[in-house]
Protein backbone atom coordinates (compact mmCIF):
# COMPACT_ATOMS: atom_id res chain seq x y z
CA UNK A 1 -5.34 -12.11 -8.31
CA UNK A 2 -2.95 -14.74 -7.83
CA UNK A 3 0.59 -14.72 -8.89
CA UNK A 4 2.56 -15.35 -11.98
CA UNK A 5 4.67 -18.46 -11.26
CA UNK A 6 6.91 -18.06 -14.15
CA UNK A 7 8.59 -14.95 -12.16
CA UNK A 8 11.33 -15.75 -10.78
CA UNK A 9 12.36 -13.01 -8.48
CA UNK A 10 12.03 -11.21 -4.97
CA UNK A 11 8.85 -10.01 -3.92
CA UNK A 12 7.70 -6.49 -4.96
CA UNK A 13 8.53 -4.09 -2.06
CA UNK A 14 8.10 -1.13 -4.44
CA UNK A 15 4.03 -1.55 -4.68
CA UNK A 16 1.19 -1.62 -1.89
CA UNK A 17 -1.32 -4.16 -3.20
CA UNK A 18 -4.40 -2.84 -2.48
CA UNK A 19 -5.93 -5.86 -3.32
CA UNK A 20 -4.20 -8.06 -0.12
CA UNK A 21 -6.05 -7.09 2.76
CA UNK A 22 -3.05 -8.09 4.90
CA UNK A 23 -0.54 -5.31 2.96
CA UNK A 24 -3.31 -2.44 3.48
CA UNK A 25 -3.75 -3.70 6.98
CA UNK A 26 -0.02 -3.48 7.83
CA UNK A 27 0.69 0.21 5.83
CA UNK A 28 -2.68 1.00 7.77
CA UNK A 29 -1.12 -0.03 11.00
CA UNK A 30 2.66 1.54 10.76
CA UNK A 31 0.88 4.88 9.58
CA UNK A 32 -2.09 5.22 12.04
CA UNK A 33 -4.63 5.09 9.60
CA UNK A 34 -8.27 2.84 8.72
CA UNK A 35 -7.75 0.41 6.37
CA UNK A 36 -10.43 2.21 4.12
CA UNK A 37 -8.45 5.76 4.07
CA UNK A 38 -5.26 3.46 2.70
CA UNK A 39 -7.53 1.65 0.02
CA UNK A 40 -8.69 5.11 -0.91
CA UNK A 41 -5.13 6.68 -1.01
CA UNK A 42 -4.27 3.50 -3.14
CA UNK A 43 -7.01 4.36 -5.46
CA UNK A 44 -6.43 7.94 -5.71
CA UNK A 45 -2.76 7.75 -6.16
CA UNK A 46 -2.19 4.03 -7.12
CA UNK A 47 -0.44 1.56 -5.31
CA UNK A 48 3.55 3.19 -5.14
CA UNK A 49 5.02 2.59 -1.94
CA UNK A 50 6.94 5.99 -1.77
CA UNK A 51 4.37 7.83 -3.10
CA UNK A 52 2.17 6.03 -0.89
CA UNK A 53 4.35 6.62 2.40
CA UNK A 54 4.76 10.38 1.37
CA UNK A 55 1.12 11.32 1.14
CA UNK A 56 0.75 8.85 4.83
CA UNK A 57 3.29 11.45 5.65
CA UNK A 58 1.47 14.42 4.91
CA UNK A 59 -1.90 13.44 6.41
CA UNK A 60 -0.16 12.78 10.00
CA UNK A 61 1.08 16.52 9.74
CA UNK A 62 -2.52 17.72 9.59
């Protein structure tokens, strides 16, 4: 999906896009995990950062 032009503003820090391969590949990276388990977080809990990085959170304590 490409961008809306007409925005004016900072990027987005408050989403994960799962749709950027480079964004899932980073989150994937920082928290240890495949690629595929973030898309599938991101699909189960949608693309929040903190709720994202909470649930990462969780899954390292197991």
């Amino acid at each position: 999906m490409s961008d809306n032009k007409s925005f004016v503003g900072g990027q987005d820090r408050a989403r994960v896009a799962g749709e950027e391969e480079y964004e899932v590949q980073a989150f994937a990276r920082r928290h240890g995990m495949s690629p595929q388990e973030v898309r599938d977080m991101i699909e189960r809990i949608g693309g929040d950062r903190d709720a994202l990085e909470r649930e990462a959170a969780k899954l390292r304590r197991h």
